[in-house]
Protein backbone atom coordinates (compact mmCIF):
# COMPACT_ATOMS: atom_id res chain seq x y z
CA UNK A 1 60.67 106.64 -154.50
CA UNK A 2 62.74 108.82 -156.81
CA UNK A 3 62.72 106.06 -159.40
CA UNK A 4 58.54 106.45 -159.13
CA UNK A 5 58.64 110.19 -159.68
CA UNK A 6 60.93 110.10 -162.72
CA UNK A 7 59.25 107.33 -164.27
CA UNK A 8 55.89 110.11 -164.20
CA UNK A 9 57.43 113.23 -164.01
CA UNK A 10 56.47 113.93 -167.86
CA UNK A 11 52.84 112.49 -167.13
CA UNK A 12 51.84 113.83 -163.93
CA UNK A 13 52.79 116.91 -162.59
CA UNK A 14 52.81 116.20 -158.74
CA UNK A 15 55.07 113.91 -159.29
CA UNK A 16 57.34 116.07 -161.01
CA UNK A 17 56.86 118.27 -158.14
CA UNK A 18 57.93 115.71 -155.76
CA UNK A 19 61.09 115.18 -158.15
CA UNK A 20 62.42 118.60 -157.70
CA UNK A 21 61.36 118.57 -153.73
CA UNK A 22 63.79 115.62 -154.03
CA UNK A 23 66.08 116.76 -156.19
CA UNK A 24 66.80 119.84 -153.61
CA UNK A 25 66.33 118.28 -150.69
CA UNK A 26 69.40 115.42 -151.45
CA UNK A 27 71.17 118.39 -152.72
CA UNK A 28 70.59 120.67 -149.64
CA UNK A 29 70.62 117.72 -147.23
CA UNK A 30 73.53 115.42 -148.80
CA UNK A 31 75.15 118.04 -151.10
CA UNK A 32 74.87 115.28 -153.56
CA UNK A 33 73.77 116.78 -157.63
CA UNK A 34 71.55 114.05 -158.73
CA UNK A 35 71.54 115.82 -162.42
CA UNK A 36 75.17 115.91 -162.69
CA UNK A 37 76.58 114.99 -166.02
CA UNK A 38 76.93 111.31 -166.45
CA UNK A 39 75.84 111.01 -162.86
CA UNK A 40 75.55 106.99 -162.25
CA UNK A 41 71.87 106.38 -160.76
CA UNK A 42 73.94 103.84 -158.38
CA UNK A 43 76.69 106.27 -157.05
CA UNK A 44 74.40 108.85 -156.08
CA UNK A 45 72.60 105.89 -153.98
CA UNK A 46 75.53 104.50 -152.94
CA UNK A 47 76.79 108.70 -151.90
CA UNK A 48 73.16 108.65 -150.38
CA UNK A 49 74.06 106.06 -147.73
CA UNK A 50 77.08 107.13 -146.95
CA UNK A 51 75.91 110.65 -145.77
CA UNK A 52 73.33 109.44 -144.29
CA UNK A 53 75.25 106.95 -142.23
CA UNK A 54 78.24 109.91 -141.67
CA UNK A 55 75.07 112.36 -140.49
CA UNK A 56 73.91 109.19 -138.07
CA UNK A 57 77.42 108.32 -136.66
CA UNK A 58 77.72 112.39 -136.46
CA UNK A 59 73.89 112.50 -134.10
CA UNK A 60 75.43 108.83 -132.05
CA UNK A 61 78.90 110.67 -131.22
CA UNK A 62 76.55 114.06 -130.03
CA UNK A 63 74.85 111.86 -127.93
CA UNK A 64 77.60 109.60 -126.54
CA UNK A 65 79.55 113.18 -125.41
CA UNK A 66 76.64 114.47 -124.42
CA UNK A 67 76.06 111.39 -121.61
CA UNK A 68 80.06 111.99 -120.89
CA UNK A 69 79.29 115.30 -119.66
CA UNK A 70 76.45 114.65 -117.68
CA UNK A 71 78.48 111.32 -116.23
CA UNK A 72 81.43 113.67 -114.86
C-alpha cells in the first residue's frame, strides 16, 4: 500500500494523507523512520516483519502465561 501512496502523493492529496498516517503510524507502532537517510525501501520491510512478528510472539507468550495461571 505504501508503494500506492508514494507513487500519488504529489498528484492526489488523500493519498499523501494516507502517506504520512503511514509514515507515523510504522514510526509510532514499529519505531521504524521510513524517511531516514539512505533508508533501503527493503530493510524497512524487512524491519517491518520482524516487529511485527516480535509484537505477535510478544501477544502468543501473554496468552500462553495467561492459560498457565488459570491451569494452576
Amino acid at each position: 500500500m505504501n508503494e500506492t501512496v508514494t507513487a500519488w502523493r504529489d498528484v492526489d492529496d488523500v493519498a499523501r494523507d494516507a502517506g504520512d498516517t503511514i509514515k507515523h503510524e510504522v514510526c509510532e507502532r514499529y519505531n521504524i523512520d521510513v524517511d531516514a537517510p539512505g533508508a533501503d525501501p527493503a530493510a524497512v520491510a524487512a524491519a517491518f516483519w520482524d516487529a511485527a512478528r516480535d509484537r505477535a510472539d510478544a501477544v502468543t507468550e501473554r496468552l500462553r502465561a495467561g492459560e498457565d495461571l488459570t491451569a494452576s
